[in-house]
N, C-alpha and C. Protein backbone atom coordinates (compact mmCIF):
# COMPACT_ATOMS: atom_id res chain seq x y z
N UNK A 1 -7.69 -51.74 49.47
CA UNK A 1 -8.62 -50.71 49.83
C UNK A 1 -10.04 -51.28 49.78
N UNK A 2 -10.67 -50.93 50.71
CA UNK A 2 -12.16 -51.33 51.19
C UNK A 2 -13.05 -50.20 51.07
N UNK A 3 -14.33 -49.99 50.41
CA UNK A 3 -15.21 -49.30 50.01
C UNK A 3 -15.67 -49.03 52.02
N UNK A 4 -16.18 -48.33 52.52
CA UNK A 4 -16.62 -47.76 53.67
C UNK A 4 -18.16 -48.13 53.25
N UNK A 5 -19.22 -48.71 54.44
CA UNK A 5 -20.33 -49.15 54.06
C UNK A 5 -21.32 -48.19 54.82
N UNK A 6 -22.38 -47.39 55.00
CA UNK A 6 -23.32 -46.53 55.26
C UNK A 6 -23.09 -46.97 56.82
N UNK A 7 -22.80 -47.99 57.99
CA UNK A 7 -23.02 -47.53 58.71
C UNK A 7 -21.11 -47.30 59.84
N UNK A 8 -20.20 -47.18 58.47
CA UNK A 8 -19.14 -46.92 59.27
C UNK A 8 -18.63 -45.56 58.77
N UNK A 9 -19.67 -44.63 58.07
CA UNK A 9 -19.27 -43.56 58.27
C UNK A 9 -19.54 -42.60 59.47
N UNK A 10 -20.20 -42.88 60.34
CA UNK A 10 -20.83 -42.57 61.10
C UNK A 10 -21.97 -41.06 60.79
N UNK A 11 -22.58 -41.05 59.94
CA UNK A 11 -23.26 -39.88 59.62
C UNK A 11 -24.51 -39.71 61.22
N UNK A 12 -24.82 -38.47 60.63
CA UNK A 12 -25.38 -37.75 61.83
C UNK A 12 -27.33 -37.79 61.32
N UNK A 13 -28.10 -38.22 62.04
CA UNK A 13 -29.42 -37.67 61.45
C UNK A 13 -29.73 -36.53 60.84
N UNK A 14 -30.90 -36.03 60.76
CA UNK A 14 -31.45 -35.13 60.27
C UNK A 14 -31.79 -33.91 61.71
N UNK A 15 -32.66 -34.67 62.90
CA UNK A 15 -32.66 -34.20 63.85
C UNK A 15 -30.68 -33.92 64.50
N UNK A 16 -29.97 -34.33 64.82
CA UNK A 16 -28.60 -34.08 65.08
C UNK A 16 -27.75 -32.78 63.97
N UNK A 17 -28.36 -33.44 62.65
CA UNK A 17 -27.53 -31.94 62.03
C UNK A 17 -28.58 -30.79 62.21
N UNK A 18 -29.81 -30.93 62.77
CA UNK A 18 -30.11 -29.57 62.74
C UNK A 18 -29.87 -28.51 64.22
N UNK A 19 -28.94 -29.67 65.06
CA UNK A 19 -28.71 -28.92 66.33
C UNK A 19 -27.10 -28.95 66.54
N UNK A 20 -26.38 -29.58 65.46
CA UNK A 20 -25.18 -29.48 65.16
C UNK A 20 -24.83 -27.83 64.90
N UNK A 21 -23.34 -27.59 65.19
CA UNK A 21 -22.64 -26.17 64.70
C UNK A 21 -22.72 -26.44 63.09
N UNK A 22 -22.80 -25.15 62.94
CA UNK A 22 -22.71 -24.87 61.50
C UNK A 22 -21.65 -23.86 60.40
N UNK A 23 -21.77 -23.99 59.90
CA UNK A 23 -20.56 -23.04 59.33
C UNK A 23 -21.10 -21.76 59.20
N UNK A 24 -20.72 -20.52 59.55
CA UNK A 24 -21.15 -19.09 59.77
C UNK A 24 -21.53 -18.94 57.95
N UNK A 25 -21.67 -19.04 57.50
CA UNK A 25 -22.32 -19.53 55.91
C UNK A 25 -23.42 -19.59 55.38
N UNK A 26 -24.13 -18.84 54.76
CA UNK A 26 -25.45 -18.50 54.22
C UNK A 26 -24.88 -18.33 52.62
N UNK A 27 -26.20 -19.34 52.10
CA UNK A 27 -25.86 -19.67 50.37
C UNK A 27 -27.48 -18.85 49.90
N UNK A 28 -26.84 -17.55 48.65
CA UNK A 28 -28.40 -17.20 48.49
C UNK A 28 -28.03 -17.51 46.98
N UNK A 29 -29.24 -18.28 46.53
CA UNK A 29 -29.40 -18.78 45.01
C UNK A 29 -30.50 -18.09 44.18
N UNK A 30 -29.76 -17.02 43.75
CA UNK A 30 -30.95 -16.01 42.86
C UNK A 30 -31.08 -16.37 41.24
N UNK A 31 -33.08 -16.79 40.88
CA UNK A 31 -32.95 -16.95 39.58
C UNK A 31 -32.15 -18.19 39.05
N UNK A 32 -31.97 -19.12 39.83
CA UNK A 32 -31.53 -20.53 39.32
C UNK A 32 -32.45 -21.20 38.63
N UNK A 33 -32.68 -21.54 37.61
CA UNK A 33 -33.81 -22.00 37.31
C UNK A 33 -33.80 -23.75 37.19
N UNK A 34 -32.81 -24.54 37.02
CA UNK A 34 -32.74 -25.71 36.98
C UNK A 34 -32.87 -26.40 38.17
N UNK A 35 -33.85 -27.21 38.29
CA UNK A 35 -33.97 -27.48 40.07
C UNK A 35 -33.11 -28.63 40.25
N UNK A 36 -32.68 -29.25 39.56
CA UNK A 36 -31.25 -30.10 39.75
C UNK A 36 -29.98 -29.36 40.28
N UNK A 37 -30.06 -28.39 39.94
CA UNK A 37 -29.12 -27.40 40.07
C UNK A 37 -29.56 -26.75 41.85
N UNK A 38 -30.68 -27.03 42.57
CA UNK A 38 -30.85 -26.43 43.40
C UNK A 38 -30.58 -27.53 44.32
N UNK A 39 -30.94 -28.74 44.09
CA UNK A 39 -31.31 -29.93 44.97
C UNK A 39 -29.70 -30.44 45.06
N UNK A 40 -28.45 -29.88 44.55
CA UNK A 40 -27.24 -30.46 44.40
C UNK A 40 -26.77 -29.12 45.21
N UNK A 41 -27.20 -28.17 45.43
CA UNK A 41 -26.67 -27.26 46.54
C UNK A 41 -26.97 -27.49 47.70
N UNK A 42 -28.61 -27.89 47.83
CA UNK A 42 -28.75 -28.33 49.25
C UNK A 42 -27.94 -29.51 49.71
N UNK A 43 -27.62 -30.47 48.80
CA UNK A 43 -26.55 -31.40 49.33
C UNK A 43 -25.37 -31.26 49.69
N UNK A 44 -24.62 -30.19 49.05
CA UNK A 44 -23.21 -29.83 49.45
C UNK A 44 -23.83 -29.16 50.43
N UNK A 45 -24.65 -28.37 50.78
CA UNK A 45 -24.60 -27.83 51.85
C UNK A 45 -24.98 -28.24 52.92
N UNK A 46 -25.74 -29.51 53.14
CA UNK A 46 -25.47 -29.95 53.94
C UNK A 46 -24.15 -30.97 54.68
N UNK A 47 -23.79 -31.50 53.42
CA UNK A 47 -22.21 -32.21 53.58
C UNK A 47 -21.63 -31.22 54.18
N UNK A 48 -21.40 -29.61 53.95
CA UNK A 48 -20.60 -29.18 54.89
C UNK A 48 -20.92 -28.24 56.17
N UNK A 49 -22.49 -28.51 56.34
CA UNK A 49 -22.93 -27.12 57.47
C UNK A 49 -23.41 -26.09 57.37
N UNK A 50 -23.71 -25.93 56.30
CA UNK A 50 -24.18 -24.71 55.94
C UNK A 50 -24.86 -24.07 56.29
N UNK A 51 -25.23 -23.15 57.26
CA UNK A 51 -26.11 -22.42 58.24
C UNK A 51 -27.52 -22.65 57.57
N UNK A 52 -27.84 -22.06 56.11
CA UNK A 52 -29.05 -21.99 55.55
C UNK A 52 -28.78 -21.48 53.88
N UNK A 53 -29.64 -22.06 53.58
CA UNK A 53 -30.02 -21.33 51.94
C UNK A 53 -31.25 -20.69 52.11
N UNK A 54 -30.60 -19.73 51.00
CA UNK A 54 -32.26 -17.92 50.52
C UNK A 54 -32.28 -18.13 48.96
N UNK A 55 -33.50 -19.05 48.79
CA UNK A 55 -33.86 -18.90 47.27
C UNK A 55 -34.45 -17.71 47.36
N UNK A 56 -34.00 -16.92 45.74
CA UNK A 56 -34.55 -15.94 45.54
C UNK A 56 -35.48 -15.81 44.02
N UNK A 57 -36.02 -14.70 43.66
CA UNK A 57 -36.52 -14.88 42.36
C UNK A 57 -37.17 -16.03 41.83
N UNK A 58 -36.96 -16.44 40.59
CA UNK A 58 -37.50 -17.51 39.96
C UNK A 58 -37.16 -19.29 40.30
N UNK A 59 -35.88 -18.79 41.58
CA UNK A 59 -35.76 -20.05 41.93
C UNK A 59 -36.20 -20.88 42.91
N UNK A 60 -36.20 -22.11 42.35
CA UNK A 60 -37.60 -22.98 42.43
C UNK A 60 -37.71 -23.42 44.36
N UNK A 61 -38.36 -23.70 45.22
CA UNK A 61 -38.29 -24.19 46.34
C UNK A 61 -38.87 -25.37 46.35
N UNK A 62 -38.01 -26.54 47.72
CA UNK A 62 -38.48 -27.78 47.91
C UNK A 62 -39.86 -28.01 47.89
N UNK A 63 -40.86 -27.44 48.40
CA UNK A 63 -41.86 -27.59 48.53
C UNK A 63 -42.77 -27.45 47.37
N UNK A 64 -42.49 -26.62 46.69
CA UNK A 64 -43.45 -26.59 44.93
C UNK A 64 -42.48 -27.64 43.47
N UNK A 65 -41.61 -28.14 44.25
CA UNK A 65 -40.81 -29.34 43.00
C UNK A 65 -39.91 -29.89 43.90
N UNK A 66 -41.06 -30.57 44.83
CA UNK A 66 -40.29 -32.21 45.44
C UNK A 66 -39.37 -32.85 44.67
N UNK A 67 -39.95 -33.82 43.61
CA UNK A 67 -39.57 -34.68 43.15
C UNK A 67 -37.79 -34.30 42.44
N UNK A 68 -37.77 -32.97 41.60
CA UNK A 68 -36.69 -32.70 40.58
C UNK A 68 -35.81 -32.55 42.20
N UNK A 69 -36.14 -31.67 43.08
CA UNK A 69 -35.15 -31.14 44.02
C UNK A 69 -34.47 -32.09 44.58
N UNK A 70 -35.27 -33.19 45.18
CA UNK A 70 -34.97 -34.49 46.00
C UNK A 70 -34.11 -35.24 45.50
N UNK A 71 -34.42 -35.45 43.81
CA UNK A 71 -34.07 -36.71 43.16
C UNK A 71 -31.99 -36.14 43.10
N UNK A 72 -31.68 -34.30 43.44
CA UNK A 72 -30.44 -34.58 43.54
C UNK A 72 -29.91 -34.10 45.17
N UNK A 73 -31.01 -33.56 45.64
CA UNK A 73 -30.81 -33.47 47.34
C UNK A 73 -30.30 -34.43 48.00
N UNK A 74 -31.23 -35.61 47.55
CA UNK A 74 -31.06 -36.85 48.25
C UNK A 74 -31.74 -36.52 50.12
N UNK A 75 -32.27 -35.29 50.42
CA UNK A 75 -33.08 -35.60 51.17
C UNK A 75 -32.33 -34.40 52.04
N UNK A 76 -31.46 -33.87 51.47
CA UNK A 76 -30.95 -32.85 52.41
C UNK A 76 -31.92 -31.08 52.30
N UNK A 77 -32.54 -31.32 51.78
CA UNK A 77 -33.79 -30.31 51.67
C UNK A 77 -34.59 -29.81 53.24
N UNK A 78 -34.44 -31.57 53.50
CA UNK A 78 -35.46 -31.32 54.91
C UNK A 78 -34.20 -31.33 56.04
N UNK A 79 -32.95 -31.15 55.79
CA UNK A 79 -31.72 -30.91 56.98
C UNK A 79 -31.48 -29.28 56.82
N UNK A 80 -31.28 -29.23 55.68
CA UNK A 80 -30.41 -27.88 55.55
C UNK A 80 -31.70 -26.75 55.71
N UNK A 81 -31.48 -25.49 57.20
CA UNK A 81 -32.46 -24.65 57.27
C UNK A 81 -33.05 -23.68 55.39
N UNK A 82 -33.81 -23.34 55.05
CA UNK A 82 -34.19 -22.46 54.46
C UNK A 82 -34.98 -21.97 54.00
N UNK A 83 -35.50 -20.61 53.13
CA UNK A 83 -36.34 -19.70 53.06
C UNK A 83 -36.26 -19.09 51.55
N UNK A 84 -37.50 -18.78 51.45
CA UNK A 84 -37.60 -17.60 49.87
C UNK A 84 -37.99 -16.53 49.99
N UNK A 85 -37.45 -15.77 49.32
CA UNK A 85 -37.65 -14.54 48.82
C UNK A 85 -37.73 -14.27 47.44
N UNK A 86 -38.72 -13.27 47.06
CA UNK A 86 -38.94 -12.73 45.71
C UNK A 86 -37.61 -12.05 45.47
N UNK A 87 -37.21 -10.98 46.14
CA UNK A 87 -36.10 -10.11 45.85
C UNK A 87 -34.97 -10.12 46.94
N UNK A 88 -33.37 -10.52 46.08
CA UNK A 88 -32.47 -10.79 46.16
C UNK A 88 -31.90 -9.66 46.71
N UNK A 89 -32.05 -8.35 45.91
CA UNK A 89 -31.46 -7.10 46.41
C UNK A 89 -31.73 -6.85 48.20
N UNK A 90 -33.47 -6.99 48.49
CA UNK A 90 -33.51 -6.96 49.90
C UNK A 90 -32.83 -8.31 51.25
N UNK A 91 -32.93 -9.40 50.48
CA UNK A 91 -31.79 -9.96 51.21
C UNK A 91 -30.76 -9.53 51.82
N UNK A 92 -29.80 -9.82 50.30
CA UNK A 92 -28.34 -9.24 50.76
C UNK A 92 -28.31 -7.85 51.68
N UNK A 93 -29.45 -6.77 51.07
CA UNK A 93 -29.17 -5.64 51.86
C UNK A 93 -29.52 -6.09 53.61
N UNK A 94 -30.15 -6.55 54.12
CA UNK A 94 -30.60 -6.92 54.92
C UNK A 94 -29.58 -7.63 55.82
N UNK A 95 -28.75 -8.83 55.22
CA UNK A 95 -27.53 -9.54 54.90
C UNK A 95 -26.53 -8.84 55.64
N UNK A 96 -26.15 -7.58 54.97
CA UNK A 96 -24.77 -6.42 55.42
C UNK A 96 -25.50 -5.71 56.15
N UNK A 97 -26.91 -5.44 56.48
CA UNK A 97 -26.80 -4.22 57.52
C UNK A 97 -26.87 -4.83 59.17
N UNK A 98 -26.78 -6.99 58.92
CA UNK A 98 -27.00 -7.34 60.15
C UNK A 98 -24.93 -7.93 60.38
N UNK A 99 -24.41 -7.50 59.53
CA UNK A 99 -22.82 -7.67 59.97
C UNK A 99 -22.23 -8.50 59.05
N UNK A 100 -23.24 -9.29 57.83
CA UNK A 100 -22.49 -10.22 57.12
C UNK A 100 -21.24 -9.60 55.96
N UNK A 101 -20.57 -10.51 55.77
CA UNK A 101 -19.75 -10.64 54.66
C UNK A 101 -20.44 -10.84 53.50
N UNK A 102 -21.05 -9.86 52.17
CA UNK A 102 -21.86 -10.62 51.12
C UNK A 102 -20.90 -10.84 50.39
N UNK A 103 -20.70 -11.80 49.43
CA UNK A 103 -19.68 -12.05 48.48
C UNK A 103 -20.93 -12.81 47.22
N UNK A 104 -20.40 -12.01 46.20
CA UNK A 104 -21.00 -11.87 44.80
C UNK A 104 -20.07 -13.39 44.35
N UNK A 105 -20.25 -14.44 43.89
CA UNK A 105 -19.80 -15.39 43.39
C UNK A 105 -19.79 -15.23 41.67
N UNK A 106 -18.73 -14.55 41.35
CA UNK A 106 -18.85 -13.95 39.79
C UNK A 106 -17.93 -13.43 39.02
N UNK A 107 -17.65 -13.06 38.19
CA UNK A 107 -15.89 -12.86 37.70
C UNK A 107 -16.33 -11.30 37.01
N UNK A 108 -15.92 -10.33 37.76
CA UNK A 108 -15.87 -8.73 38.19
C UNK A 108 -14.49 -8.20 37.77
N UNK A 109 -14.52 -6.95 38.04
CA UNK A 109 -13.26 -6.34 38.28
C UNK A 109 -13.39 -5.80 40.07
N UNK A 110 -11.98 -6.67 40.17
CA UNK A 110 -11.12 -6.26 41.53
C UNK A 110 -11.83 -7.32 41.91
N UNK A 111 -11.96 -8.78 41.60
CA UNK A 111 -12.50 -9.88 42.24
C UNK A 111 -11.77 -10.94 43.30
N UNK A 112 -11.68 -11.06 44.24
CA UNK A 112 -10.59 -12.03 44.72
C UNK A 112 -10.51 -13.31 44.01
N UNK A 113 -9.26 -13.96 43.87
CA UNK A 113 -9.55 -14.98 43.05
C UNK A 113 -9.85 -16.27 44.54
N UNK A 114 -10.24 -17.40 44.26
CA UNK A 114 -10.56 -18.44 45.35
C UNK A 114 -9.34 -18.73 45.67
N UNK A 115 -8.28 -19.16 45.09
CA UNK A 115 -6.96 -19.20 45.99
C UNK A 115 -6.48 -18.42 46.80
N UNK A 116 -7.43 -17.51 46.86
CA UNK A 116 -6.14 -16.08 47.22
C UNK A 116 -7.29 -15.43 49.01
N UNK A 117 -8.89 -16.65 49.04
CA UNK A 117 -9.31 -16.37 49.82
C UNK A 117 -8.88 -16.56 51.18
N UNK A 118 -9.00 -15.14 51.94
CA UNK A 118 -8.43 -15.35 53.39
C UNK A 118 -9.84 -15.26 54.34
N UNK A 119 -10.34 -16.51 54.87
CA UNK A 119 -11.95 -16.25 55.24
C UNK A 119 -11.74 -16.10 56.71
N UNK A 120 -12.21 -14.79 57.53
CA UNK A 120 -11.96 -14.37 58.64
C UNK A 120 -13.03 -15.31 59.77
N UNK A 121 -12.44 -15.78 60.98
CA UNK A 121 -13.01 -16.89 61.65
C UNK A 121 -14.20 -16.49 62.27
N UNK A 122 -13.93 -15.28 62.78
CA UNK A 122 -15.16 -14.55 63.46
C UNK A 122 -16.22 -13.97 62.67
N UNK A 123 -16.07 -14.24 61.49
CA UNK A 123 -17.03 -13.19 60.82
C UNK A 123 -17.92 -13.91 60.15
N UNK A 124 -19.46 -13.85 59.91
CA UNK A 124 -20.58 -14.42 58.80
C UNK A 124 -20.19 -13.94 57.54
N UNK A 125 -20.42 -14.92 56.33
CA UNK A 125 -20.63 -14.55 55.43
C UNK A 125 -21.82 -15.00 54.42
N UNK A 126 -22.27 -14.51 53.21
CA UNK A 126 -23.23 -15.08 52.93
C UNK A 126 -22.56 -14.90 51.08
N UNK A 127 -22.98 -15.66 50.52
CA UNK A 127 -22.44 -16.37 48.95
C UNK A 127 -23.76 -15.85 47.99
N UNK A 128 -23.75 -15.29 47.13
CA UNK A 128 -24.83 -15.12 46.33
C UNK A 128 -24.30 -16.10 44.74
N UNK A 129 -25.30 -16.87 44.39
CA UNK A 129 -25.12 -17.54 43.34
C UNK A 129 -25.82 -16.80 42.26
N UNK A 130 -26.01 -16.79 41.63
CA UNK A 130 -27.00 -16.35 39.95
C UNK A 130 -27.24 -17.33 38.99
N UNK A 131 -28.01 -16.70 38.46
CA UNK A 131 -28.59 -18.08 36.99
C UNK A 131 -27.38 -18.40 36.38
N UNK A 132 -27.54 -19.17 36.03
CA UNK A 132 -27.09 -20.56 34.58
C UNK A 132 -26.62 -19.78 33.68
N UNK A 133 -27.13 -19.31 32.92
CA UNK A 133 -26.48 -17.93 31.58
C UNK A 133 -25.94 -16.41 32.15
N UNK A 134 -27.07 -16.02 32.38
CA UNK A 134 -26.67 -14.49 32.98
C UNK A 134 -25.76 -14.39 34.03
N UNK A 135 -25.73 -15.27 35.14
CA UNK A 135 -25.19 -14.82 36.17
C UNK A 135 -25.59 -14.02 37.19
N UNK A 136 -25.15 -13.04 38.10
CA UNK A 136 -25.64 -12.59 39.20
C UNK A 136 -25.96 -10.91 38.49
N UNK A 137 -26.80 -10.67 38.57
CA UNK A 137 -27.57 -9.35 38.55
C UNK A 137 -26.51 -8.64 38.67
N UNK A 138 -26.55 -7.08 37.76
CA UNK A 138 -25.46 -6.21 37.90
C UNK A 138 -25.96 -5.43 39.14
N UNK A 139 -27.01 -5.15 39.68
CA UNK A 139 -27.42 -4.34 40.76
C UNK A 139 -27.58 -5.25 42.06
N UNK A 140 -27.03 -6.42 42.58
CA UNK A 140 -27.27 -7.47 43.18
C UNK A 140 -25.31 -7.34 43.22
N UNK A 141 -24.59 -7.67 42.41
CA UNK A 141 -23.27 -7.22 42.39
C UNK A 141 -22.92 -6.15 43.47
N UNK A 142 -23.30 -4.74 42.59
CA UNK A 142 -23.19 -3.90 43.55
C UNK A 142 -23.74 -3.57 44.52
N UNK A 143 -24.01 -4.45 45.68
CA UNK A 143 -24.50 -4.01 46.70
C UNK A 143 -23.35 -5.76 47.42
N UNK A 144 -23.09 -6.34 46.86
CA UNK A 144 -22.19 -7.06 47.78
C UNK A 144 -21.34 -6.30 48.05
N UNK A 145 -20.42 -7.15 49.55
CA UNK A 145 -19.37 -6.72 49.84
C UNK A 145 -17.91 -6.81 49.32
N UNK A 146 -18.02 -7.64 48.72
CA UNK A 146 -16.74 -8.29 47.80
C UNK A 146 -17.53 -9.07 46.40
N UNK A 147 -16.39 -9.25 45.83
CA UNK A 147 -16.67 -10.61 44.88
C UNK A 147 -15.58 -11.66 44.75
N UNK A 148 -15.86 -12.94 44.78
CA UNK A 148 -14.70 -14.20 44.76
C UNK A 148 -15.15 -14.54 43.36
N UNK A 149 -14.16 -15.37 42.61
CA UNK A 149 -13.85 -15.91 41.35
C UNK A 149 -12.63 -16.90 41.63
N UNK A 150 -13.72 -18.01 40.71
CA UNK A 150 -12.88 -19.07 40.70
C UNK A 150 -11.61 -19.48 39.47
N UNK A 151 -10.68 -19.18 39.45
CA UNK A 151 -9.84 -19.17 38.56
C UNK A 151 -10.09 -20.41 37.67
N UNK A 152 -10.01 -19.92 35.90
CA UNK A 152 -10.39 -21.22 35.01
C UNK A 152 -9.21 -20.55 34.15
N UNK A 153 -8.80 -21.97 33.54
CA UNK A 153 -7.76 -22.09 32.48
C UNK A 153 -8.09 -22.27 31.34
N UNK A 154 -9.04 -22.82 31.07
CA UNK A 154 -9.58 -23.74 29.94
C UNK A 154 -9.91 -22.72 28.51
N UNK A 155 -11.21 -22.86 28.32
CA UNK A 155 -11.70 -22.20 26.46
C UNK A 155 -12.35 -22.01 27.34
N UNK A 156 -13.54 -22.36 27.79
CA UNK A 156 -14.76 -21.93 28.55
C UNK A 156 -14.43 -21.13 29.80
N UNK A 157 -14.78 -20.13 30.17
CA UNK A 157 -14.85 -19.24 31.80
C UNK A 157 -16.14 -19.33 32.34
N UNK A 158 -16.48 -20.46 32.56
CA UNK A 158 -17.80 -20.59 33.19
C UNK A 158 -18.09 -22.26 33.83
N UNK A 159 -18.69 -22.11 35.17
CA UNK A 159 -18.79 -23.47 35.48
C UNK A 159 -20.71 -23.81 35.77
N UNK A 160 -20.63 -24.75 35.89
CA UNK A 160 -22.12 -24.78 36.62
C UNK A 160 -22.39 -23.97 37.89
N UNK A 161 -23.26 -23.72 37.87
CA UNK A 161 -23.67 -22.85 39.53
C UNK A 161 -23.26 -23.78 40.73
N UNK A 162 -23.89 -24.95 40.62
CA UNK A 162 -23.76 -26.27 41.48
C UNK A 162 -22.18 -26.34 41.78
N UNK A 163 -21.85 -26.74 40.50
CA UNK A 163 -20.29 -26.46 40.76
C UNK A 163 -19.05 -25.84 41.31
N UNK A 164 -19.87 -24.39 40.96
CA UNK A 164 -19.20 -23.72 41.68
C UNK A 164 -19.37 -23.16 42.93
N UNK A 165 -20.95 -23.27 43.54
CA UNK A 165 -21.58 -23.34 45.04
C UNK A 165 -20.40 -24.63 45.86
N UNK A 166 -19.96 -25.98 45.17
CA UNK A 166 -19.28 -26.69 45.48
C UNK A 166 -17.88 -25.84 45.91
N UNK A 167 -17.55 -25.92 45.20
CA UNK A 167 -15.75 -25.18 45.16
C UNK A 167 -15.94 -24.41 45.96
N UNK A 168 -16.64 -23.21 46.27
CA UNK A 168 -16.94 -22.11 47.23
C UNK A 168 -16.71 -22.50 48.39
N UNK A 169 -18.13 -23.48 48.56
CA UNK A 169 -18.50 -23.77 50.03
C UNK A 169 -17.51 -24.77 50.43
N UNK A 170 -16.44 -25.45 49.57
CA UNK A 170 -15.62 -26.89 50.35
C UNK A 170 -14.60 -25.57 50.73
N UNK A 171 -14.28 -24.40 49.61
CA UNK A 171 -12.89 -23.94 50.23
C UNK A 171 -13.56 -22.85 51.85
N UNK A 172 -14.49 -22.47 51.82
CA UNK A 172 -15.10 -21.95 53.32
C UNK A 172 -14.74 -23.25 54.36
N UNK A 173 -15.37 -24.55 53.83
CA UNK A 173 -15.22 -25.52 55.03
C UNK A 173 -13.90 -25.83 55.25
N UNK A 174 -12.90 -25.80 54.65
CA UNK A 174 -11.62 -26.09 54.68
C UNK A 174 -10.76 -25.11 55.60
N UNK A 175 -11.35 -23.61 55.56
CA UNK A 175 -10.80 -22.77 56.62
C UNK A 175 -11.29 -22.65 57.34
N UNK A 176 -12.49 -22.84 57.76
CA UNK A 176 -13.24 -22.97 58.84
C UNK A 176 -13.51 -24.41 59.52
N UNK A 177 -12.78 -25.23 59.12
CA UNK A 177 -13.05 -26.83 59.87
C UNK A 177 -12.92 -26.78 61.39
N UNK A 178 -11.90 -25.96 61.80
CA UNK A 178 -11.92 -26.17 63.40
C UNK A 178 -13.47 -25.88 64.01
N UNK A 179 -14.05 -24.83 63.22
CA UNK A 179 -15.58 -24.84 64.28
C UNK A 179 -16.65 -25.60 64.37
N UNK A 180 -16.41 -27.18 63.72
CA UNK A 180 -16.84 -28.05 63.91
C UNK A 180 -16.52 -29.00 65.28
């Protein structure tokens, strides 16, 4: 086995992924406060297409913490479209009244678990993340359309946000790969 070298993966520019298809997929990150934690979403999301990220609240944007965002972006900040907002609630509402799917990323009652997701081809959806401790707002909850949960076995029921923006968005790209 041979390591693959930067120019036989064939990656796409910056100009090319921003006129590339994308995955019907909107990531909103409310109140994240670790900007490592933000700059490692814009990277998965660009690894898989991600239409756009909606920082919300206290969480931080590329442009006021270059350096922390970049150093785990790796530069996908300036590929992946996105925008801020103060308030999360008018998003999402905004979100469902233009046709999306909101899904609360959070462990609820009546939550789908991630194995059990059936992601419809025709349809947008958009992912709401929440802080590090708290999680996603109880009034931010209720106004999604669903909630997904990622099934854990362990002592701990909790993953990183990053982490679990990961798991989310690979199992979206995994059912949605043909619209690439």
């Amino acid at each position: 086995m041979r390591k693959l070298n930067v120019t036989e993966l064939g990656r796409i520019d910056v100009e090319q992924f921003k006129k590339s298809k994308k995955l019907p997929l909107t990531i909103i990150l409310d109140d994240v406060r670790s900007l490592y934690n933000v700059g490692s979403v814009f990277r998965t999301s660009d690894a898989f297409r991600v239409e756009r990220i909606v920082l919300c609240g206290i969480t931080a944007t590329p442009e006021n913490s270059l350096v922390e965002i970049h150093k785990t972006a790796l530069g996908a900040e300036e590929s992946v479209e996105w925008s801020y907002s103060q308030n999360c609630i008018s998003v999402v509402k905004e979100l469902n009244e233009i046709g999306y799917i909101t899904v609360a990323v959070e462990q609820v009652e009546g939550s789908i678990k991630l194995d059990n997701l059936v992601v419809e081809k025709e349809r947008r959806y958009a992912l709401v993340l929440g802080n590090e401790v708290k999680g996603i707002k109880q009034d931010v909850v209720d106004i999604c359309k669903c909630s997904l949960e990622i099934p854990q076995y362990g002592t701990k029921h909790s993953l990183n946000v990053s982490v679990s923006a990961g798991l989310v968005i690979w199992e979206f790209a995994r059912q949605l790969k043909e619209l690439f």
